[in-house]
Each structure stands twice: as structure tokens, then as C-alpha cells.
N, C-alpha and C. Protein backbone atom coordinates (compact mmCIF):
# COMPACT_ATOMS: atom_id res chain seq x y z
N UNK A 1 52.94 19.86 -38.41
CA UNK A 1 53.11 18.96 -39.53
C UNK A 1 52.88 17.51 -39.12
N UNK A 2 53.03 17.05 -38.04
CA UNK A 2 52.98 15.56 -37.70
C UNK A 2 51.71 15.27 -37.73
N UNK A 3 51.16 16.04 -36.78
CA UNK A 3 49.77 15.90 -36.55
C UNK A 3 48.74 15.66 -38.17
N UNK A 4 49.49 16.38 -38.82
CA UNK A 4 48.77 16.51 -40.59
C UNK A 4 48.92 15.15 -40.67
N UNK A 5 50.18 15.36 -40.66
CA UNK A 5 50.91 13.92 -41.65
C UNK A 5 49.71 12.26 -40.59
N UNK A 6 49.34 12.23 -39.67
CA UNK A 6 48.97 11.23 -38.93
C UNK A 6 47.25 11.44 -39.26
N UNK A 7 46.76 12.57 -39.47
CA UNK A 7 45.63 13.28 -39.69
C UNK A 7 45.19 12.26 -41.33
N UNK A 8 46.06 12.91 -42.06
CA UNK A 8 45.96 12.17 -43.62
C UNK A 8 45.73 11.13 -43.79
N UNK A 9 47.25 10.38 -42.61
CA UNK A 9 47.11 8.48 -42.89
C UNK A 9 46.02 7.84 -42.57
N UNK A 10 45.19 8.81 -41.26
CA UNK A 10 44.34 7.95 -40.59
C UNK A 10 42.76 7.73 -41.14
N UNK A 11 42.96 9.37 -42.08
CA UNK A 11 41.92 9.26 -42.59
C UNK A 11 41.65 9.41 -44.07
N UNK A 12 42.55 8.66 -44.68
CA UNK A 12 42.95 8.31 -46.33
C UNK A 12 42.02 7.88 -47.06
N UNK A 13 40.67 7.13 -46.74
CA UNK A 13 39.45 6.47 -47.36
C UNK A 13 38.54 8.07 -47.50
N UNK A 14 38.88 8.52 -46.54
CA UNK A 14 37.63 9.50 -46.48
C UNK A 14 37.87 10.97 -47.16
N UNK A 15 39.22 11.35 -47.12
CA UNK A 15 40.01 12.48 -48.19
C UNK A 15 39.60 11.77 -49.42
N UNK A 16 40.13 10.87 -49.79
CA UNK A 16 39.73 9.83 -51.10
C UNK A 16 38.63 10.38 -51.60
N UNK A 17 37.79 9.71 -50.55
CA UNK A 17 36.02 10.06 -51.02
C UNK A 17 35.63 11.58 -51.03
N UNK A 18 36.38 12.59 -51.31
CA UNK A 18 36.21 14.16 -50.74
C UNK A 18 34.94 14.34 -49.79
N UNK A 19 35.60 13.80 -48.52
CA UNK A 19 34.78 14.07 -47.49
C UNK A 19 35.54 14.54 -46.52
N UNK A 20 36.52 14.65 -46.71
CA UNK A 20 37.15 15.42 -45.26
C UNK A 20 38.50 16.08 -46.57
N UNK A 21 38.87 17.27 -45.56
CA UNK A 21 40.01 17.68 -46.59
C UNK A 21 40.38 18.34 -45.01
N UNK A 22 41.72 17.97 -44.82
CA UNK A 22 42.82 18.55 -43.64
C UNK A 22 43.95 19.40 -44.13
N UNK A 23 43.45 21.16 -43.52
CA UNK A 23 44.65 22.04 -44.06
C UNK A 23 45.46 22.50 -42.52
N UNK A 24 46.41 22.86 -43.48
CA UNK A 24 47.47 23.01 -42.28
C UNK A 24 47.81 24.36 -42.27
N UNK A 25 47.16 24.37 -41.18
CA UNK A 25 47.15 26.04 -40.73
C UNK A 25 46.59 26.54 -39.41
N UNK A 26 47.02 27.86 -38.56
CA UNK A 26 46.06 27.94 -37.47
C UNK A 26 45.21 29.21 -37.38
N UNK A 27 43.99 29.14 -37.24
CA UNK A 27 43.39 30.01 -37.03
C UNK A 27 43.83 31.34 -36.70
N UNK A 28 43.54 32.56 -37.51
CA UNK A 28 44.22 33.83 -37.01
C UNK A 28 43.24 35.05 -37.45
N UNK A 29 43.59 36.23 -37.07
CA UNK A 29 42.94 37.29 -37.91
C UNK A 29 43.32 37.83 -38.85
N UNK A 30 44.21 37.06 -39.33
CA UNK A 30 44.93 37.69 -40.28
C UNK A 30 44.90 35.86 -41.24
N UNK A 31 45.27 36.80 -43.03
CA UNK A 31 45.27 35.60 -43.30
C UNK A 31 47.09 35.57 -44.19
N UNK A 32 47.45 34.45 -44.45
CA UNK A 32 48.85 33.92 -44.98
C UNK A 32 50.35 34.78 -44.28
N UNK A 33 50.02 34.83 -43.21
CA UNK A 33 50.98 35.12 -42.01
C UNK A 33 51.74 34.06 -41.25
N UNK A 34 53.06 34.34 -41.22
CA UNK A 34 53.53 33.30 -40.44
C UNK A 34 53.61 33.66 -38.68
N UNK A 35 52.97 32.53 -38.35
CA UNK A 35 52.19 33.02 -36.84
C UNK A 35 53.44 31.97 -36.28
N UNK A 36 53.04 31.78 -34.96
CA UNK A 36 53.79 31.54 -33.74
C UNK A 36 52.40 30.11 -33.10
N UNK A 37 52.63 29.06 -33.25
CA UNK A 37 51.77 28.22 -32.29
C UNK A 37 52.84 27.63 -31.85
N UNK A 38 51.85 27.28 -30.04
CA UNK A 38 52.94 26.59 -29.17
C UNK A 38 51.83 25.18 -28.69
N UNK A 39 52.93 24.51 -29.17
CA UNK A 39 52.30 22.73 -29.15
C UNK A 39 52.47 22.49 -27.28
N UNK A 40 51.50 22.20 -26.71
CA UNK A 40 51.79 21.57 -25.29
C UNK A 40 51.61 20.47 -25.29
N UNK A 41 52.48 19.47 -24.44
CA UNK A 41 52.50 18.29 -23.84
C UNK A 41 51.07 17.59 -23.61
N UNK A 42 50.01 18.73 -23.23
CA UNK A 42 48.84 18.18 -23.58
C UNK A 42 47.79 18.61 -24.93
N UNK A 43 47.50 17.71 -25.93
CA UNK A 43 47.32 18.34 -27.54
C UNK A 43 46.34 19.40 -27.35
N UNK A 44 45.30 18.71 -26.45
CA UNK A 44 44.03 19.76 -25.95
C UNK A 44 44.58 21.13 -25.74
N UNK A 45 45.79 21.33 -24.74
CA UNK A 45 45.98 22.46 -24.78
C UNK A 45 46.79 23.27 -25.87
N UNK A 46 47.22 22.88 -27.13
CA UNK A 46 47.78 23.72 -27.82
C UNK A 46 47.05 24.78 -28.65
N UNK A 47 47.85 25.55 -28.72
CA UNK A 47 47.50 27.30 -28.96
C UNK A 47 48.06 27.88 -29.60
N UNK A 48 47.55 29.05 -30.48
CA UNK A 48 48.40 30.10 -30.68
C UNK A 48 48.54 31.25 -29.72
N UNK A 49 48.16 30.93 -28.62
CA UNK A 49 48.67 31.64 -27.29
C UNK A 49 49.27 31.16 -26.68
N UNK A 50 50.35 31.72 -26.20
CA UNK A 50 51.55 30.65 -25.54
C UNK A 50 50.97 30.37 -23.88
N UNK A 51 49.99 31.21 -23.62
CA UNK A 51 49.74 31.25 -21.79
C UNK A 51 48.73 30.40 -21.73
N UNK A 52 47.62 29.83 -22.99
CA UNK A 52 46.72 28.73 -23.26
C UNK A 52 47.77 27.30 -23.33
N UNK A 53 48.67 27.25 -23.63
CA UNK A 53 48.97 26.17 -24.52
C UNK A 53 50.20 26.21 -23.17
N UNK A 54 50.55 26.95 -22.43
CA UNK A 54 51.45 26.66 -21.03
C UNK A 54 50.56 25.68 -20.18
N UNK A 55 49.34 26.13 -20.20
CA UNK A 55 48.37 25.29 -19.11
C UNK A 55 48.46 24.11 -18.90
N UNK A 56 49.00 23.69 -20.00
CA UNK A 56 48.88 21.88 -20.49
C UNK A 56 50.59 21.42 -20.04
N UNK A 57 51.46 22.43 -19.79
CA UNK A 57 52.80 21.96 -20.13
C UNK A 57 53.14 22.60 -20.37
N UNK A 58 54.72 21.78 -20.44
CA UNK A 58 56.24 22.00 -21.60
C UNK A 58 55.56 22.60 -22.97
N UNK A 59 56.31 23.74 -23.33
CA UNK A 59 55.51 24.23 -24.73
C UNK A 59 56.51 23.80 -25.96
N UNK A 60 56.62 23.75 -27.09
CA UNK A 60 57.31 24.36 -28.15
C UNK A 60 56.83 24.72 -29.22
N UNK A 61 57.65 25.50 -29.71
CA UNK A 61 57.06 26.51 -30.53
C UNK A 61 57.45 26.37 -32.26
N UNK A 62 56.56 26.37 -32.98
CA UNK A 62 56.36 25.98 -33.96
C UNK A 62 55.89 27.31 -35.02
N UNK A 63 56.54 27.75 -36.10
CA UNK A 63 55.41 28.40 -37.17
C UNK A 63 54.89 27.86 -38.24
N UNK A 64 53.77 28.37 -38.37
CA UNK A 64 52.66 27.76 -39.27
C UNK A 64 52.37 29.30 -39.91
N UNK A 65 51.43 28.72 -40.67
CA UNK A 65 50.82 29.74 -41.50
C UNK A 65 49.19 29.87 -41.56
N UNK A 66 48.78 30.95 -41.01
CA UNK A 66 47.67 31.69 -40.88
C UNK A 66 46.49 31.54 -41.94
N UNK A 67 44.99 31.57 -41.24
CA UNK A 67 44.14 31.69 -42.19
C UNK A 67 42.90 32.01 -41.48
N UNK A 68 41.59 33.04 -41.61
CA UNK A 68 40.50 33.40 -41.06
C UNK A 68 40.14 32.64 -41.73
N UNK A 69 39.17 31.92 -41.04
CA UNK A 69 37.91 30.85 -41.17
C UNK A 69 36.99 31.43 -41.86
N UNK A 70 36.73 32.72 -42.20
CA UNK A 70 36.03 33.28 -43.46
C UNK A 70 36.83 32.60 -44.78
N UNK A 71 37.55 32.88 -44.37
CA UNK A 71 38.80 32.32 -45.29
C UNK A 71 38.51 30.94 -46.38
N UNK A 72 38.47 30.11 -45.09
CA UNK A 72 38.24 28.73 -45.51
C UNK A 72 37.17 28.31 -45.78
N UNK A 73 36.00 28.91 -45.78
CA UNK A 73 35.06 28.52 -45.81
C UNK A 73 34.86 29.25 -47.07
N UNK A 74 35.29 30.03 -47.88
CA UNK A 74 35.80 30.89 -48.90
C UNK A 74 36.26 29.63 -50.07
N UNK A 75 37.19 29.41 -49.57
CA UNK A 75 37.76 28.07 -50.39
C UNK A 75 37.21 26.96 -50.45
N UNK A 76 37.04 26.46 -49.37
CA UNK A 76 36.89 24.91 -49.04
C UNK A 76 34.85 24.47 -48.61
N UNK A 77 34.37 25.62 -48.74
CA UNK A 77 32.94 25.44 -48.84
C UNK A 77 32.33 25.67 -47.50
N UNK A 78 31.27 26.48 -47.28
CA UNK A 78 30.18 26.40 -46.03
C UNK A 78 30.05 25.15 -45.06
N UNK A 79 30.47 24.95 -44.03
CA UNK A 79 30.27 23.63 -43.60
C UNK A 79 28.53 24.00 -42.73
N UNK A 80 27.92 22.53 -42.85
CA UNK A 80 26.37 23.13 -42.44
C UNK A 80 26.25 22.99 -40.71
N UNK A 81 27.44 22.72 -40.04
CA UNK A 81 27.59 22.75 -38.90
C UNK A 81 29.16 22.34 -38.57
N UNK A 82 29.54 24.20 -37.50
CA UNK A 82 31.24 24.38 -37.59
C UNK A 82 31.60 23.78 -36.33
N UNK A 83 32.51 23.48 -35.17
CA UNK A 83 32.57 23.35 -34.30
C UNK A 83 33.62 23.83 -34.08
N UNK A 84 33.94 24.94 -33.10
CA UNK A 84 35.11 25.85 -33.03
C UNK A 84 35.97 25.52 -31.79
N UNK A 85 36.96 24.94 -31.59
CA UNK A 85 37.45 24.31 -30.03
C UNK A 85 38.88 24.79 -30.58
N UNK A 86 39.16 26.68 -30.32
CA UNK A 86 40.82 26.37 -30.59
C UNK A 86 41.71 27.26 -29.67
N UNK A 87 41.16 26.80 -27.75
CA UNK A 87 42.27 27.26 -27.10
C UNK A 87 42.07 28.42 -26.91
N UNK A 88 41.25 29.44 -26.69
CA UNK A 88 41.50 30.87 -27.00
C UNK A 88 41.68 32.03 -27.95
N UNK A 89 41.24 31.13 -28.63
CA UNK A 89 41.30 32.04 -30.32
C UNK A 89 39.45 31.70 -30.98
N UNK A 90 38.61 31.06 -30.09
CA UNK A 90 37.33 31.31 -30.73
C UNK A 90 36.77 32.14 -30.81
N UNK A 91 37.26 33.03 -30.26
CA UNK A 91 36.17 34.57 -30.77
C UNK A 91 36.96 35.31 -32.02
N UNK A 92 38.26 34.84 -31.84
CA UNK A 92 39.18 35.78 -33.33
C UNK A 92 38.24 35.06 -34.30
N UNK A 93 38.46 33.75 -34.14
CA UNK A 93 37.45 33.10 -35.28
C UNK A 93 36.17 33.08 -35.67
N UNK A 94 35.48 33.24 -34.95
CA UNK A 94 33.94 34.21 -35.20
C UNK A 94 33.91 35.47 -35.65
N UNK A 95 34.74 36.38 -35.17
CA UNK A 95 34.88 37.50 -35.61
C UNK A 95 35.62 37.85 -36.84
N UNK A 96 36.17 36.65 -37.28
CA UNK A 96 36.33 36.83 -38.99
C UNK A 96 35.43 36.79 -39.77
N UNK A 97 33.99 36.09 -39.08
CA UNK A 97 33.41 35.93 -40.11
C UNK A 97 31.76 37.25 -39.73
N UNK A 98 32.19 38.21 -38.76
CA UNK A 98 31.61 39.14 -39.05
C UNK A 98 31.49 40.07 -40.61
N UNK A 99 30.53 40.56 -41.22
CA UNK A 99 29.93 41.05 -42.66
C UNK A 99 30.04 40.19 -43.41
N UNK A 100 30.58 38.66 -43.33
CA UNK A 100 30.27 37.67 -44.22
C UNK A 100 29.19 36.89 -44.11
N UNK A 101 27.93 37.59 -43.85
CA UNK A 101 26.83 36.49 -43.69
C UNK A 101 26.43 35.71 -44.89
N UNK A 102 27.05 35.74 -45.75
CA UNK A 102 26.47 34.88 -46.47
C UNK A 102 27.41 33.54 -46.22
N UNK A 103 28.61 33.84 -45.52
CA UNK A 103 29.31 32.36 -45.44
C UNK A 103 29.40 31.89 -43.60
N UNK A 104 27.77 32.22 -43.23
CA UNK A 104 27.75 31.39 -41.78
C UNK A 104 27.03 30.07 -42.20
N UNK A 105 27.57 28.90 -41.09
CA UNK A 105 26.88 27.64 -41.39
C UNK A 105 25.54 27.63 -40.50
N UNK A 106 25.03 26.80 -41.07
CA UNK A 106 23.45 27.19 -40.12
C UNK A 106 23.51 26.80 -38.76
N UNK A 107 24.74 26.04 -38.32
CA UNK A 107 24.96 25.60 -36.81
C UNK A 107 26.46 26.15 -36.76
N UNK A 108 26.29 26.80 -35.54
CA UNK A 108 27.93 26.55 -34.98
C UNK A 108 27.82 26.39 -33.72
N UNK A 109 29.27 26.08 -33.61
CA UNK A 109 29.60 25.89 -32.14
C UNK A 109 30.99 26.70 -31.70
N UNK A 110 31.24 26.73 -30.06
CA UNK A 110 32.42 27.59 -29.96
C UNK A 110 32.50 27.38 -28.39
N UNK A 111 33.99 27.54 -27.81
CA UNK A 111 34.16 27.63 -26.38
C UNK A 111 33.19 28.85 -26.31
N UNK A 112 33.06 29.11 -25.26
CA UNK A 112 32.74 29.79 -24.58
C UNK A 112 34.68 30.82 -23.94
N UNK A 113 34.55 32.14 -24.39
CA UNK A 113 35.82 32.84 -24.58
C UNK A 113 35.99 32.47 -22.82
N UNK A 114 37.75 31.96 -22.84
CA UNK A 114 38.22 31.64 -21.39
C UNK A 114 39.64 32.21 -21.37
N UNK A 115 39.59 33.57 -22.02
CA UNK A 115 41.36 33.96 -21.94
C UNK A 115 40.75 35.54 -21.93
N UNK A 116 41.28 36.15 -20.78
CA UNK A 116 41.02 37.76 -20.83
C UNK A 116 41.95 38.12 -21.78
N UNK A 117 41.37 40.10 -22.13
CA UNK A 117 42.48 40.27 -22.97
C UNK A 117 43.63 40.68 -22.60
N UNK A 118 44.27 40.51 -21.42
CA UNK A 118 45.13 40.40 -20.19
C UNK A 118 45.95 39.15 -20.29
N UNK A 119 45.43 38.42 -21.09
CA UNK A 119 45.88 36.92 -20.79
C UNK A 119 45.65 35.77 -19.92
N UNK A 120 44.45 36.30 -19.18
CA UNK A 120 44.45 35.53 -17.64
C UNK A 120 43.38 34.12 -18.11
N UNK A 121 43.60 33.28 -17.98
CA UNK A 121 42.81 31.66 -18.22
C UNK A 121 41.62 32.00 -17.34
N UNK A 122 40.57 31.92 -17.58
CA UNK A 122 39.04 32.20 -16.59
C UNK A 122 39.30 30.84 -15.83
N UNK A 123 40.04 29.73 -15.40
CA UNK A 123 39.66 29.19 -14.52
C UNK A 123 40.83 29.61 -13.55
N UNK A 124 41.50 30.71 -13.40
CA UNK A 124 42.10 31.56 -12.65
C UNK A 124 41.95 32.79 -12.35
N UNK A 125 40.38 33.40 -12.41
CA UNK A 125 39.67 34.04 -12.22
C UNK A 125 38.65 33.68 -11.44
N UNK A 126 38.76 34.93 -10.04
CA UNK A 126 38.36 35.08 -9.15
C UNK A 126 36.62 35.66 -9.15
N UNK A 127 36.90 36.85 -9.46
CA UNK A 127 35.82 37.83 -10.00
C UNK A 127 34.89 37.74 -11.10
N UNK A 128 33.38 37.30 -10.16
CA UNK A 128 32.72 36.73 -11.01
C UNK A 128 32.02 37.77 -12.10
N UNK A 129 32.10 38.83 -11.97
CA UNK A 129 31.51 40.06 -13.06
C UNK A 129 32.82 39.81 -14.28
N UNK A 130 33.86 39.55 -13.69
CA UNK A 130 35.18 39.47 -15.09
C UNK A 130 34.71 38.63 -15.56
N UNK A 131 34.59 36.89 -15.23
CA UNK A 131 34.20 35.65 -15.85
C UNK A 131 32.65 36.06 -16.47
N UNK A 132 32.07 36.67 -16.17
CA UNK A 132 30.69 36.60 -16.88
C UNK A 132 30.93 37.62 -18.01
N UNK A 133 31.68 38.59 -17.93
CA UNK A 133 31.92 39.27 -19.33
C UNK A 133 32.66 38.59 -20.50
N UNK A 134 33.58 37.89 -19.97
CA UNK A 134 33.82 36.62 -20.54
C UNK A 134 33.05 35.72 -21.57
N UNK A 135 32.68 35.20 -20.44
CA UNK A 135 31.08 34.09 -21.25
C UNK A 135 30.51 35.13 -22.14
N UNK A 136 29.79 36.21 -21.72
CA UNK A 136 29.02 37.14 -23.13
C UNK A 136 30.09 37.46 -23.75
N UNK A 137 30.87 37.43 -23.87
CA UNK A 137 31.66 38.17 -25.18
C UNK A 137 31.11 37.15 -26.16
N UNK A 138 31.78 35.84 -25.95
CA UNK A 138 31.36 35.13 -27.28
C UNK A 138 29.94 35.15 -27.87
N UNK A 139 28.94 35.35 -26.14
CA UNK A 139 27.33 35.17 -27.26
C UNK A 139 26.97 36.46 -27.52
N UNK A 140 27.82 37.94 -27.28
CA UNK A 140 27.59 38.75 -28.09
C UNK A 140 28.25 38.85 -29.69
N UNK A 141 29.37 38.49 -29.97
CA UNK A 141 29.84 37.75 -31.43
C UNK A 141 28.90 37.12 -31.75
N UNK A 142 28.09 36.18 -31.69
CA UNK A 142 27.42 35.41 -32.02
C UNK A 142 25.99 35.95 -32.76
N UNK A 143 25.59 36.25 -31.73
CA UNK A 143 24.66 37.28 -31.87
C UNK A 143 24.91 38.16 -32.99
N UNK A 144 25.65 38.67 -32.87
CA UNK A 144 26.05 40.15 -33.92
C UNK A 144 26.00 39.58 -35.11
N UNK A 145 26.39 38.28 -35.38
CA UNK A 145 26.65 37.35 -36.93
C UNK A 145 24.92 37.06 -37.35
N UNK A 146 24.31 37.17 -36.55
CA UNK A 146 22.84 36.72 -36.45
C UNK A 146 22.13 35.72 -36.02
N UNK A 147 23.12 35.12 -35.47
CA UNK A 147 22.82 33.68 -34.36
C UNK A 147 21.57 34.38 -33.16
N UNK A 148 20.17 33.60 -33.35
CA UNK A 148 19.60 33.96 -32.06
C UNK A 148 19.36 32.74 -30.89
N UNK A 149 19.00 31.59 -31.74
CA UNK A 149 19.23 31.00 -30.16
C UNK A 149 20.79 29.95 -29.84
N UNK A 150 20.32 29.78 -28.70
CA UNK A 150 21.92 29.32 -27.70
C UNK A 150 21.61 28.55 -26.98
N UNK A 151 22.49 27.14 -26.87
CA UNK A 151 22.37 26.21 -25.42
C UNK A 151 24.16 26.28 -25.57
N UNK A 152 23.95 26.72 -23.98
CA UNK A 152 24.83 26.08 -22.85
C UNK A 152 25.28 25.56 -22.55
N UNK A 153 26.33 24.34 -22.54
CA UNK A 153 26.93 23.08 -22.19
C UNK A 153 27.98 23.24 -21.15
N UNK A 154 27.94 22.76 -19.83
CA UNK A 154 29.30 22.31 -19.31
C UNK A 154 30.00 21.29 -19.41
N UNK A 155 31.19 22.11 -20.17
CA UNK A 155 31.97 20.61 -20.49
C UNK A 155 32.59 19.64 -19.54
N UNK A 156 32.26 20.27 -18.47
CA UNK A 156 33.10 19.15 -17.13
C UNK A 156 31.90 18.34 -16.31
């Protein structure tokens, strides 16, 4: 809620102008569920995984309420380029919007998946065949939605 509430003030000209609209909710596979996110000490790292959102810190834990990004894009309109940065939950979020091709934006973006389904953070991964199944998971999601080409970025 703070984050909304500072989200709104800061950007009050531009909600105004219906150009930005900020909902409060976190990404899930499920939609109008009351989920579990844990806020860390560092914002970057907060999550609705508590072992993402430990990385950063001191956690606490907060519920919110759920929504697939099919979802929103359902409501709130096709955006023509998405950018997906949420901690370990970007492939849940792509994968909502598997059989909805009619509501992909013509660009997206997305981590690159860095949380086994084990829980383990890929930059605590040893084994480079684990980390590379990793990395393809997301550009096989991707793919599957009908995305064919891909660049690469290291973010460090």
C-alpha cells in the first residue's frame, strides 16, 4: 500500500491524463486470491517468494491480492510493449498468458527465470546444465506464446 500510495502522488499529472493507471496487486497464477508477498529491505528484491525477497534482507510479510497479467491486460488494455521484472515469478507471468494470443503485446520483456523449482536463486548455482535449463525455461515460454526472436542482455 505505501508504495501505491507514493506511486499515485508521484505520478498524479499522468493518471490525470489516463496514461498510467497503478493497481495494487501481485502477480500470481491465480486470480483475486489473497497471496503472501514479502517486502525486503532491498525494494528490488521484493517477492512473492519469500527465498527471492530474503536475498535483499530483513523480510515482512504483507497480503495483497492476486491477479494473472492475462488478467490485466483483460481489463486495463494490451500494452504495446510489457516489461516483466518480478523477482521470480516471470515465468508464472508469461505463462498466464499462454492460449491468450490475442492479448500478447508485440514486445515483451522478462528476467530471464533465476529461482529453481527447488527454490535455489541461480546465482547460487553451481551446475552449469541446471543454470542453463534455467535461462531456456523462460525462452521456451516465450516461444510457445509465439515470440520468435530474442536478445540477450546482461544486466550486470
Amino acid at each position: 500500500n505505501d508504495l501505491v500510495e507514493k506511486g499515485q502522488e508521484k505520478f498524479q499529472k499522468e493518471i490525470k491524463k489516463g496514461n498510467l493507471q497503478i493497481v495494487n496487486c501481485a502477480i500470481s497464477e491465480l486470480d483475486n486470491q489473497k497471496i503472501s508477498f514479502f517486502v525486503s529491505e532491498l525494494d528490488q528484491e521484493s517477492s512473492v517468494n519469500e527465498e527471492m525477497a530474503r536475498n535483499g534482507g530483513a523480510v515482512k510479510k504483507v497480503e495483497v491480492n492476486s491477479s494473472t497479467l492475462s488478467t490485466l491486460f483483460k481489463k486495463h488494455g494490451i500494452p504495446y510493449y510489457c516489461k516483466i521484472d518480478i523477482e521470480g515469478y516471470d515465468n508464472v507471468a508469461l505463462s498466464t498468458l499462454k492460449n491468450n494470443n490475442e492479448l500478447l503485446p508485440k514486445y515483451i520483456s522478462a528476467e530471464i527465470n533465476n529461482l529453481s523449482d527447488e527454490g535455489v536463486i541461480s546465482r547460487k548455482i553451481d551446475d552449469e546444465q541446471q543454470l542453463f535449463a534455467l535461462w531456456t525455461s523462460t525462452l521456451d515460454i516465450l516461444k510457445s506464446l509465439g515470440y520468435t526472436k530474442f536478445k540477450l542482455v546482461d544486466q550486470y
